[in-house]
Protein backbone atom coordinates (compact mmCIF):
# COMPACT_ATOMS: atom_id res chain seq x y z
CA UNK A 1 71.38 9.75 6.09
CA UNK A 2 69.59 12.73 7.77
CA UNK A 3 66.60 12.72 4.71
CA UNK A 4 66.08 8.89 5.03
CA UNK A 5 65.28 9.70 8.95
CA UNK A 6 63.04 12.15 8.00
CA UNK A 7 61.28 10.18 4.98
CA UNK A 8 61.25 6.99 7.61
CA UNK A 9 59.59 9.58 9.91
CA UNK A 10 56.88 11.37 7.79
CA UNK A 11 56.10 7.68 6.72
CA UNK A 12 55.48 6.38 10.15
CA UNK A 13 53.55 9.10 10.86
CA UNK A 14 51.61 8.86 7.82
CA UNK A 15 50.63 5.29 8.60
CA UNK A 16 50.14 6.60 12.03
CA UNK A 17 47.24 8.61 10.46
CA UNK A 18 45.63 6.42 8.82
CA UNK A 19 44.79 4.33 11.82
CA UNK A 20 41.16 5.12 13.73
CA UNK A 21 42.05 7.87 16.32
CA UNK A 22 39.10 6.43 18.09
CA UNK A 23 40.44 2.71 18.20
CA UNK A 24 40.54 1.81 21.86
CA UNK A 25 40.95 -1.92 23.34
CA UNK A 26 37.84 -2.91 25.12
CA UNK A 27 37.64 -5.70 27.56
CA UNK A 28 34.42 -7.22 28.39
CA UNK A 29 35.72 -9.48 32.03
CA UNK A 30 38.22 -8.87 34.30
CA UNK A 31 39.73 -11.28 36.73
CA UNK A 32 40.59 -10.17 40.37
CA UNK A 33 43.00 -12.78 41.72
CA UNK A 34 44.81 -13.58 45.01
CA UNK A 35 48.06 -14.53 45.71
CA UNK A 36 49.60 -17.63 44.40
CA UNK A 37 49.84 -21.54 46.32
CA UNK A 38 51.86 -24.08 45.15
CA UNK A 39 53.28 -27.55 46.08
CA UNK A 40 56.85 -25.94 45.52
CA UNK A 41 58.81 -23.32 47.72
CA UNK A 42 59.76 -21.32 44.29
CA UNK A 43 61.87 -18.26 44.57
CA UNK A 44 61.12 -15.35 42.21
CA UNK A 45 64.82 -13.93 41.40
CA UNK A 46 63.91 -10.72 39.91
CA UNK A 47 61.14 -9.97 42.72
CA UNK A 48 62.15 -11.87 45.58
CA UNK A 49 59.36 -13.45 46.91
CA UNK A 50 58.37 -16.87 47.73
CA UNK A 51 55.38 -18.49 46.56
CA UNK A 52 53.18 -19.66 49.14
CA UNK A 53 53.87 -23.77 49.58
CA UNK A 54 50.45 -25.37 49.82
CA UNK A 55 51.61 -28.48 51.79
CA UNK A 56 52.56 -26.02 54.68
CA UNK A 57 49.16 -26.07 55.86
CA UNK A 58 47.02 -24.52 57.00
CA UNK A 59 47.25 -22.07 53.23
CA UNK A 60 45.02 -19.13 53.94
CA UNK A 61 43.63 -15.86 52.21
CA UNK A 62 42.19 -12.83 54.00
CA UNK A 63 41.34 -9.47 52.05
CA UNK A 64 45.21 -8.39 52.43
CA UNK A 65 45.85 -11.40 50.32
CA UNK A 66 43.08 -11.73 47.75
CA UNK A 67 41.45 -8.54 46.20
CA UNK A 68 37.99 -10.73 45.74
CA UNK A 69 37.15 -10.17 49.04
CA UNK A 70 34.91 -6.75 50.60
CA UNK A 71 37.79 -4.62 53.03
CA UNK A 72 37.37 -0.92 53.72
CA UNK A 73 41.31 0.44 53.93
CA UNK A 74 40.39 3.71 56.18
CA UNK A 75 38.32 1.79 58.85
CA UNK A 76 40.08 -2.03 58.62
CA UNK A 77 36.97 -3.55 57.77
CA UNK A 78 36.56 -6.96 56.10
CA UNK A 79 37.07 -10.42 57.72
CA UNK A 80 36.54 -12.46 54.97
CA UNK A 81 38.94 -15.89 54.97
CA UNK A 82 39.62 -18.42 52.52
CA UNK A 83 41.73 -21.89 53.89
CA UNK A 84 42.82 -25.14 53.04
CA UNK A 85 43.40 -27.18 55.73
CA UNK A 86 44.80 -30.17 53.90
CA UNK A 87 48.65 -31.41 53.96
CA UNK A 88 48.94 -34.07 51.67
CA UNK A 89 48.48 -32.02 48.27
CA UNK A 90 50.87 -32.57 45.70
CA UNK A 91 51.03 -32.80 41.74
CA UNK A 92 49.71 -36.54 42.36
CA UNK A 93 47.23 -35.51 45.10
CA UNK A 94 45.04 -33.23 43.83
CA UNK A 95 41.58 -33.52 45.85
CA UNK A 96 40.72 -31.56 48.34
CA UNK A 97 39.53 -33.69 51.20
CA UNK A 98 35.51 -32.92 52.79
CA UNK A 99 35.90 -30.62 55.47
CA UNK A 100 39.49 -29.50 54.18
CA UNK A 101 38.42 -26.40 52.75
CA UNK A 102 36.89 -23.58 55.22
CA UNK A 103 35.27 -20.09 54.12
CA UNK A 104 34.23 -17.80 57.00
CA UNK A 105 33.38 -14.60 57.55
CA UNK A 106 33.15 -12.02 60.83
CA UNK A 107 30.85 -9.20 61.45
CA UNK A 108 32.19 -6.12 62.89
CA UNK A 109 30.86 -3.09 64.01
CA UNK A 110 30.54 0.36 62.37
CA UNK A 111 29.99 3.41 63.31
CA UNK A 112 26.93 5.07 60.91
CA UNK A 113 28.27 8.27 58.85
CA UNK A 114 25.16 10.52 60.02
CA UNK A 115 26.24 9.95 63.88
CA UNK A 116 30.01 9.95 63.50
CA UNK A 117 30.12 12.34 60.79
CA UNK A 118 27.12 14.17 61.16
CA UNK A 119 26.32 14.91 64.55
CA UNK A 120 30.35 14.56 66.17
CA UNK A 121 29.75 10.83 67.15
CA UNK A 122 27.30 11.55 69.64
CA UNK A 123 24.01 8.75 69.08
CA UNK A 124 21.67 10.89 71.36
CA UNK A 125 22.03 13.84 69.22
CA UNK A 126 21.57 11.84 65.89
CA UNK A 127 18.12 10.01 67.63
CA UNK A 128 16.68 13.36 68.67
CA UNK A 129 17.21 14.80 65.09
CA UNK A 130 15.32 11.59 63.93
CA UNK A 131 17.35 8.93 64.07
CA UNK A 132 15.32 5.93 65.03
CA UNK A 133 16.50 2.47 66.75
CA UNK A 134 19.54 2.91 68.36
CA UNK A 135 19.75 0.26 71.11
CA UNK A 136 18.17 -2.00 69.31
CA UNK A 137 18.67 -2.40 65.12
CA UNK A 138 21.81 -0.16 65.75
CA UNK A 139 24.17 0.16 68.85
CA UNK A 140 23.48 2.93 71.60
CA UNK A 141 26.33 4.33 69.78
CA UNK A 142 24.86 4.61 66.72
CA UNK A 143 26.84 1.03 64.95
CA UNK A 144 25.73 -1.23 62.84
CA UNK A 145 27.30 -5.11 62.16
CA UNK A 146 29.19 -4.87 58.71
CA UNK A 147 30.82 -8.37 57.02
CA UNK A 148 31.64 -9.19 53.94
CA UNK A 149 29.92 -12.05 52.35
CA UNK A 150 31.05 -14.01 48.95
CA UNK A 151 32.95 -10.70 48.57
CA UNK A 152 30.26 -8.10 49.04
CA UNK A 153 29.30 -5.48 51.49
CA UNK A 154 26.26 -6.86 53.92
CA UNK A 155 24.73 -5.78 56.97
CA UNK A 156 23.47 -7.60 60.25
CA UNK A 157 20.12 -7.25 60.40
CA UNK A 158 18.91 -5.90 63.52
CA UNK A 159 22.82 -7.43 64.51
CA UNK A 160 21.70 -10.99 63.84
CA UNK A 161 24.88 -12.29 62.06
CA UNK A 162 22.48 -14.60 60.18
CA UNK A 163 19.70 -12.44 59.10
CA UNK A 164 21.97 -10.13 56.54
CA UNK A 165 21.05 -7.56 53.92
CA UNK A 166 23.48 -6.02 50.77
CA UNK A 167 24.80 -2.24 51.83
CA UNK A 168 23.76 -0.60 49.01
CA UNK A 169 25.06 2.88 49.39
CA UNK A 170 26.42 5.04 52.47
CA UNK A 171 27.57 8.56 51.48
CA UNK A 172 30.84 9.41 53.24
CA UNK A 173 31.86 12.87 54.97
CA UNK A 174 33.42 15.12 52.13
CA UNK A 175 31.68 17.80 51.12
CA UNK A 176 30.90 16.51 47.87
CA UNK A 177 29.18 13.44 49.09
CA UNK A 178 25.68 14.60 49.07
CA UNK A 179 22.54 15.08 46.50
CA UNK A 180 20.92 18.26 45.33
CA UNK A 181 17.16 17.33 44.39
CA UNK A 182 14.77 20.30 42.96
CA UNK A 183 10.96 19.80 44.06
CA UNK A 184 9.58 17.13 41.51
CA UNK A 185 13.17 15.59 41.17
CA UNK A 186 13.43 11.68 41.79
CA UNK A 187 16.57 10.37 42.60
CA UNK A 188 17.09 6.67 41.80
CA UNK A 189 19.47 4.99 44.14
CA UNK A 190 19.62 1.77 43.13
CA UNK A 191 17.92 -1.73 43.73
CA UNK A 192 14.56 -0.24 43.20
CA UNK A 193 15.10 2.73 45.84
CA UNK A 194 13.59 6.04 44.57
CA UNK A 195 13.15 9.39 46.68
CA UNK A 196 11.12 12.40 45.71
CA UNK A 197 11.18 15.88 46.95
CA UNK A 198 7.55 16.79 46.19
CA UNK A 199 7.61 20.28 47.56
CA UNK A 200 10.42 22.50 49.71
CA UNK A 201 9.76 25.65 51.21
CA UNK A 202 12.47 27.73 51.70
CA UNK A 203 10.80 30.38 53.71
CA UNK A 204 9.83 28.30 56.43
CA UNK A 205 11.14 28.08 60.01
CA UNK A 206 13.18 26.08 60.38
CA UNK A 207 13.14 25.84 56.62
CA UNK A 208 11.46 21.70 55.31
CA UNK A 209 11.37 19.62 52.62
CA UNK A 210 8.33 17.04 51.55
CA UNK A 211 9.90 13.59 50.80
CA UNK A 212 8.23 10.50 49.01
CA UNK A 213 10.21 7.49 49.33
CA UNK A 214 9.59 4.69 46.76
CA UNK A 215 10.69 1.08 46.27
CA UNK A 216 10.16 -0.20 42.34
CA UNK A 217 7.49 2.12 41.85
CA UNK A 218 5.54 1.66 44.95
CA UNK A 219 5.33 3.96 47.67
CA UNK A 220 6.36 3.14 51.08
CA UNK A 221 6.18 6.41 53.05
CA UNK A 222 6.12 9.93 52.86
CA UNK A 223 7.20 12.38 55.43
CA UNK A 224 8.08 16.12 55.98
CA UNK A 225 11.60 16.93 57.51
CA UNK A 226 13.10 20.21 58.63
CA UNK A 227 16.61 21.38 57.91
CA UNK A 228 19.29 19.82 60.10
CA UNK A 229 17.09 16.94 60.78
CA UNK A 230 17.25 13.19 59.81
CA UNK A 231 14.62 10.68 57.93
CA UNK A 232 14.24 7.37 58.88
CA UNK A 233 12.35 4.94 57.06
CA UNK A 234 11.65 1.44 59.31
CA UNK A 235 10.29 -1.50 57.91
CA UNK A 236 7.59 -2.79 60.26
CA UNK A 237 8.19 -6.66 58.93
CA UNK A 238 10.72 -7.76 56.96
CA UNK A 239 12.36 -11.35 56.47
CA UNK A 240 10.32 -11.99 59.94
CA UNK A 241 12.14 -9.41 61.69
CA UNK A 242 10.70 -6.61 63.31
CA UNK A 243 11.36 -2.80 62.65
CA UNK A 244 14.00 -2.76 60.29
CA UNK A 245 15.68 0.92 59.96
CA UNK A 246 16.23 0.47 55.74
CA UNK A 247 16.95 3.71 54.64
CA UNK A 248 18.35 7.10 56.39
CA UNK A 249 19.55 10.41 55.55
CA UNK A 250 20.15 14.00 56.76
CA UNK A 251 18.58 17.13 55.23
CA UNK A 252 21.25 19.24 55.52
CA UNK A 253 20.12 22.32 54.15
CA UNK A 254 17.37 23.63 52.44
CA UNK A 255 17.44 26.94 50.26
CA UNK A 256 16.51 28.73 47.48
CA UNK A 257 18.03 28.87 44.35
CA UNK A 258 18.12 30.86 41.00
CA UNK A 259 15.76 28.44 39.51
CA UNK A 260 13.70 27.18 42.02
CA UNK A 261 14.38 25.97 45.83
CA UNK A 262 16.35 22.89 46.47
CA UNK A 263 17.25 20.49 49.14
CA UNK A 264 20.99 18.91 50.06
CA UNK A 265 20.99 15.72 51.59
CA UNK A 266 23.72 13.91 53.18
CA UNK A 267 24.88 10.94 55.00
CA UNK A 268 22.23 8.69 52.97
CA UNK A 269 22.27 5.25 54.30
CA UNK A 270 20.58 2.54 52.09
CA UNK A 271 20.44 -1.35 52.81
CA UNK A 272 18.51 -3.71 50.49
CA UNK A 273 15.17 -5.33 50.80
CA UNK A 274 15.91 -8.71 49.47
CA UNK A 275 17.58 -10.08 53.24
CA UNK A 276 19.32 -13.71 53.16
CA UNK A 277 18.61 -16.21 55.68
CA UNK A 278 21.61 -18.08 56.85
CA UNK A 279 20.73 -21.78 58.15
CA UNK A 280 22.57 -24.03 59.90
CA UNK A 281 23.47 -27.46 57.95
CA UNK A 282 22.70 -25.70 54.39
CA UNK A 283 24.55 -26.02 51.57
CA UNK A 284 25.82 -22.83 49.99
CA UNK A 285 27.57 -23.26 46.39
CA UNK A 286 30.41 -25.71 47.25
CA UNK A 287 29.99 -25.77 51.49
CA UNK A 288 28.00 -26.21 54.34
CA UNK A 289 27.42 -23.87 57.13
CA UNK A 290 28.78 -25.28 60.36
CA UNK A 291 28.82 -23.00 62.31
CA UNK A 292 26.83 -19.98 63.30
CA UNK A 293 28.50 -17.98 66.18
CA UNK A 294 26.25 -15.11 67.14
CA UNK A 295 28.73 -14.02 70.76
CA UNK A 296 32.09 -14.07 68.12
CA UNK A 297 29.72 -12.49 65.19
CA UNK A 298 31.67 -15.26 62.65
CA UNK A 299 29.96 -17.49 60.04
CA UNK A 300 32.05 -20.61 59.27
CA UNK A 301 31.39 -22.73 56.17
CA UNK A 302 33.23 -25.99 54.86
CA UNK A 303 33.07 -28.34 52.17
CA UNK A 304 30.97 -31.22 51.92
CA UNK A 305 32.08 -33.02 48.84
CA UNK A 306 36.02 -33.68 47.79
CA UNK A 307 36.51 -31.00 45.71
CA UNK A 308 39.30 -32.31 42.88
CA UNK A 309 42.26 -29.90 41.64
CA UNK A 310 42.24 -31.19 38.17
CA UNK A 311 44.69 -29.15 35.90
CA UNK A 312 42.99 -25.97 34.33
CA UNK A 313 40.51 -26.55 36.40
CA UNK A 314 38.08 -23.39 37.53
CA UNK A 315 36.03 -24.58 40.30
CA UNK A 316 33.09 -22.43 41.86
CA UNK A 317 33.30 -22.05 45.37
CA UNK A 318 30.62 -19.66 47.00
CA UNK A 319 28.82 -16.80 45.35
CA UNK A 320 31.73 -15.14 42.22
CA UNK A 321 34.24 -16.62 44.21
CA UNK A 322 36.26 -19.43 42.52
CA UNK A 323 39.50 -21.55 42.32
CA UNK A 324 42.00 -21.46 39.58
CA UNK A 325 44.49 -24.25 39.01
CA UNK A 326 47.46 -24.00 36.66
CA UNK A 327 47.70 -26.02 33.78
CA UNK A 328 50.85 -27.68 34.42
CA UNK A 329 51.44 -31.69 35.47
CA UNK A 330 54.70 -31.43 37.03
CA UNK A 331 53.26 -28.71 39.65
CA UNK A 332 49.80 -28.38 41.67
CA UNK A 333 49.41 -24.14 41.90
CA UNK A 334 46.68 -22.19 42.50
CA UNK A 335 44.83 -19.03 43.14
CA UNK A 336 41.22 -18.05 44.47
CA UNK A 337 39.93 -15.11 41.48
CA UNK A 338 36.51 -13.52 40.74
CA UNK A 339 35.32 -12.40 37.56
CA UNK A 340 33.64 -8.85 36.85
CA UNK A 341 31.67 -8.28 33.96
CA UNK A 342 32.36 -4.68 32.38
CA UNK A 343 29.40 -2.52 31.67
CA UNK A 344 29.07 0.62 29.61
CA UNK A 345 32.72 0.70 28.53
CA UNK A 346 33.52 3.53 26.25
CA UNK A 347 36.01 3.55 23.70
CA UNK A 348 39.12 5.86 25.14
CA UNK A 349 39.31 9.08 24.36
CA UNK A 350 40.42 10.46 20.57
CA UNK A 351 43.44 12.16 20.60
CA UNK A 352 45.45 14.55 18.33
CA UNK A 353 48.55 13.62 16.88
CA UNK A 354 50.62 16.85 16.73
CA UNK A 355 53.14 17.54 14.20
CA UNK A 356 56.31 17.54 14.48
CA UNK A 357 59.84 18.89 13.41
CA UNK A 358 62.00 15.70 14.56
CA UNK A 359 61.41 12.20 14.05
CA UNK A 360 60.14 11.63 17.58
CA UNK A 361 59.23 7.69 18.65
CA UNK A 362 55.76 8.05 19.18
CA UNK A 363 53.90 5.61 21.61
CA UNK A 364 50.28 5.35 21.79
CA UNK A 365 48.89 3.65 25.15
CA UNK A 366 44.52 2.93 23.97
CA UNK A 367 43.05 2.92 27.69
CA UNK A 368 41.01 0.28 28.92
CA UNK A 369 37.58 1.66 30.09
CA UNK A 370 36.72 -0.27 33.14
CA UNK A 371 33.29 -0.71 35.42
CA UNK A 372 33.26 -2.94 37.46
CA UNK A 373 30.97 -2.71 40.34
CA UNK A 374 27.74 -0.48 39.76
CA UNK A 375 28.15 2.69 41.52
CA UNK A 376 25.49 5.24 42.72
CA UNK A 377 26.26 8.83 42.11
CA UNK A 378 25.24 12.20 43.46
CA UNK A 379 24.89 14.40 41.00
CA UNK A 380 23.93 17.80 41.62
CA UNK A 381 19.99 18.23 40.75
CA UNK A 382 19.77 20.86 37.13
CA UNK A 383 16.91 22.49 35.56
CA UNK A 384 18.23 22.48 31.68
CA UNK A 385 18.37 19.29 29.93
CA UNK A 386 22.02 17.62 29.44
CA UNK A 387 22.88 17.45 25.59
CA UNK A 388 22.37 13.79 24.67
CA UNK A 389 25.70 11.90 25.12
CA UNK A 390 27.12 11.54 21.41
CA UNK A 391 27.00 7.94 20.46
CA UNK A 392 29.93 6.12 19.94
CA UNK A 393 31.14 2.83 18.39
CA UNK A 394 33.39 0.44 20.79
CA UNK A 395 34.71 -1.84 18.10
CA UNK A 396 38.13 -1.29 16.37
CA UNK A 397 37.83 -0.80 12.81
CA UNK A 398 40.29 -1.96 10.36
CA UNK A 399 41.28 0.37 7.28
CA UNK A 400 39.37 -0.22 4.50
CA UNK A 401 40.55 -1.36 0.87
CA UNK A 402 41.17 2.11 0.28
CA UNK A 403 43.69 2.90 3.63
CA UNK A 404 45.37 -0.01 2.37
CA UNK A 405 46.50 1.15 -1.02
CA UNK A 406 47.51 4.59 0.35
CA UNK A 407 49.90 2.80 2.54
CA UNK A 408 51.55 0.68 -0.15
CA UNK A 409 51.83 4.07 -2.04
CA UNK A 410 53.61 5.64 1.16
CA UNK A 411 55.44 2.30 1.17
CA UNK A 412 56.70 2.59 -2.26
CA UNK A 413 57.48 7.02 -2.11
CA UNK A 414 59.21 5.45 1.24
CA UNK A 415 61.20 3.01 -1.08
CA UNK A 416 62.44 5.12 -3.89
CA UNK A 417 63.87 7.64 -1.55
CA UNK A 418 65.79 5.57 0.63
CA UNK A 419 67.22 3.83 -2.91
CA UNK A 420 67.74 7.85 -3.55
């Protein structure tokens, strides 16, 4: 018995071998979902939970509820709500009333990283080291308005809850939340941001570096800044609003290094330059803005047309975000998702299969390589070249004729010596 283990086992591991260490499963969407609705109170008896029952109106999703939306977990942020308002849905009644279904949103306010982080909270600190427009595009405290909107990050401009603008990219306050740019280095942000440290001088003092700050190859402004201070760059005119603070970081140190002097920034604050108007009475995907509430900071939208639950249906809502209905006749259940498209997935990581003396179960896990919101990255400024990234193929490949008849030979040595 013992040597038809170990023939079953030098077999399997055999076969094992054969396969593409490389093979990895690659997915190319993934859905983000919220929690289920139904027009049954169904009990889950291995987890315990209720589904929630749709005709107990009104059936609401906030951020804690539905992954879809924008919320910050360290500061509570994100005020994003989805609701149905209607009572009468059931596996016969599956339309969604006009005015039944509500999206809204609510600003809040946050504090920027360069005062809180940067300069101990203290606003009057931050504007004499070159902060510009607190009072008026940001608080005397140095906030800004923050909502989520169709499930991204946006900004008020100048606090008008109507007037809003993406939030590209804040760095945060650990120490490796910064970039390192060399003089010449450009450092692309994102959205058509670019920055340029055309000179330093590191035996200055206070010690400065020359910045160039770009947007899709144009240049907007240039500006020298000493160590410890901040750069501001304000829009004179943008989406007819007035002096629009766009773009602000900290020069945290400047110094000289073993291949030339270099420049740390931190607390980089980035917003975009394409600003949405929000109107009163438009239609946005699937509703209509009815509300604009500049005292509460809160956007309210609802639907204009019936909107019909038809099984399997996906219906687009606002923006990514979208309704799923089951396809089942006996039930009406649903879910709010939104889909991600992967980017620049790479096949997992080829690993080594070690020998062994036992026949061991061996379970390989491929990982899935996921990207799902673009992500700007400091990375420390270098002088030498990286080594090209090796290229790799994402596709599984199947054995060819030749893997296959080497495994009906193992399959046959396997045969004769368990008949042995």
């Amino acid at each position: 018995m013992c040597k038809k283990i170990t023939a079953v086992a030098l077999v399997t591991l055999m076969l094992l071998a054969a396969l593409p260490a490389n093979a990895a499963i690659q997915a190319t969407k993934v859905e983000i979902r919220g929690a289920t609705a139904s027009t049954i109170e169904k009990t889950i008896p291995s987890g315990g939970f209720n589904l929630t029952n749709i005709v107990n109106a009104p059936v609401n999703w906030t951020p804690q509820g539905f992954a879809g939306f924008y919320y910050d977990l360290k500061d509570e942020l994100g005020r994003e709500e989805l609701e149905i308002l209607q009572t009468d849905l059931s596996k016969n009644q599956r339309a969604v009333g006009e005015n039944n279904l509500v999206y809204r949103t609510t600003a809040q306010k946050k504090k920027l990283k360069v005062v809180n982080d940067g300069f101990n909270g203290s606003a009057s600190a931050a504007t004499e080291a070159g902060l510009e427009k607190v009072g008026s595009a940001f608080t005397s405290s140095g906030e800004y308005l923050i909502m989520g909107w169709q499930g991204e990050k946006y900004i008020a401009v100048n606090n008008k809850i109507d007037i809003i603008s993406k939030l590209l990219f804040e760095h945060g306050a650990t120490a490796n939340e910064k970039k390192t740019l060399a003089v010449g280095e450009k450092w692309d942000i994102g959205d058509g941001w670019e920055l340029i440290a055309q000179s330093i001088d590191a035996k200055a003092s206070p010690r400065q570096v020359w910045l160039t700050l770009s947007y899709k190859g144009q240049k907007l402004d240039d500006k020298v800044v000493a160590q410890g201070k901040i750069y501001t760059y304000v829009e004179k005119s943008i989406a007819e609003e007035s002096d629009v603070p766009m773009f602000v970081t900290k020069v945290d140190s400047v110094f000289a290094g073993a291949d030339g002097d270099m420049a740390q920034l931190r607390f980089t604050w980035v917003v975009s330059r394409n600003v949405t108007k929000i109107k009163s009475g438009e239609t946005i995907g699937a509703f209509k803005v009815k509300d604009i509430n500049q005292t509460g900071l809160r956007l309210e939208l609802k639907n204009e047309k019936i909107i019909t639950l038809d099984q399997n249906a996906v219906i687009d809502l606002i923006g990514n975000i979208k309704l799923k209905v089951a396809d089942k006749a006996d039930v009406l259940r649903l879910y709010p998702k939104v889909d991600y498209e992967m980017a620049s997935a790479k096949p997992a990581t080829t690993s080594t299969i070690t020998p062994i003396a036992t026949p061991t179960i061996i379970e390989t896990v491929a990982t899935k390589a996921l990207s799902i919101t673009p992500t700007i990255t400091s990375t420390p400024a270098i002088n030498t070249p990286a080594p090209p990234e090796p290229r790799v193929t994402s596709t599984l490949e199947m054995p060819g004729f030749e893997a296959v008849f080497a495994i009906s030979g193992l399959l046959a040595v396997a045969y004769l010596v368990l008949r042995k």
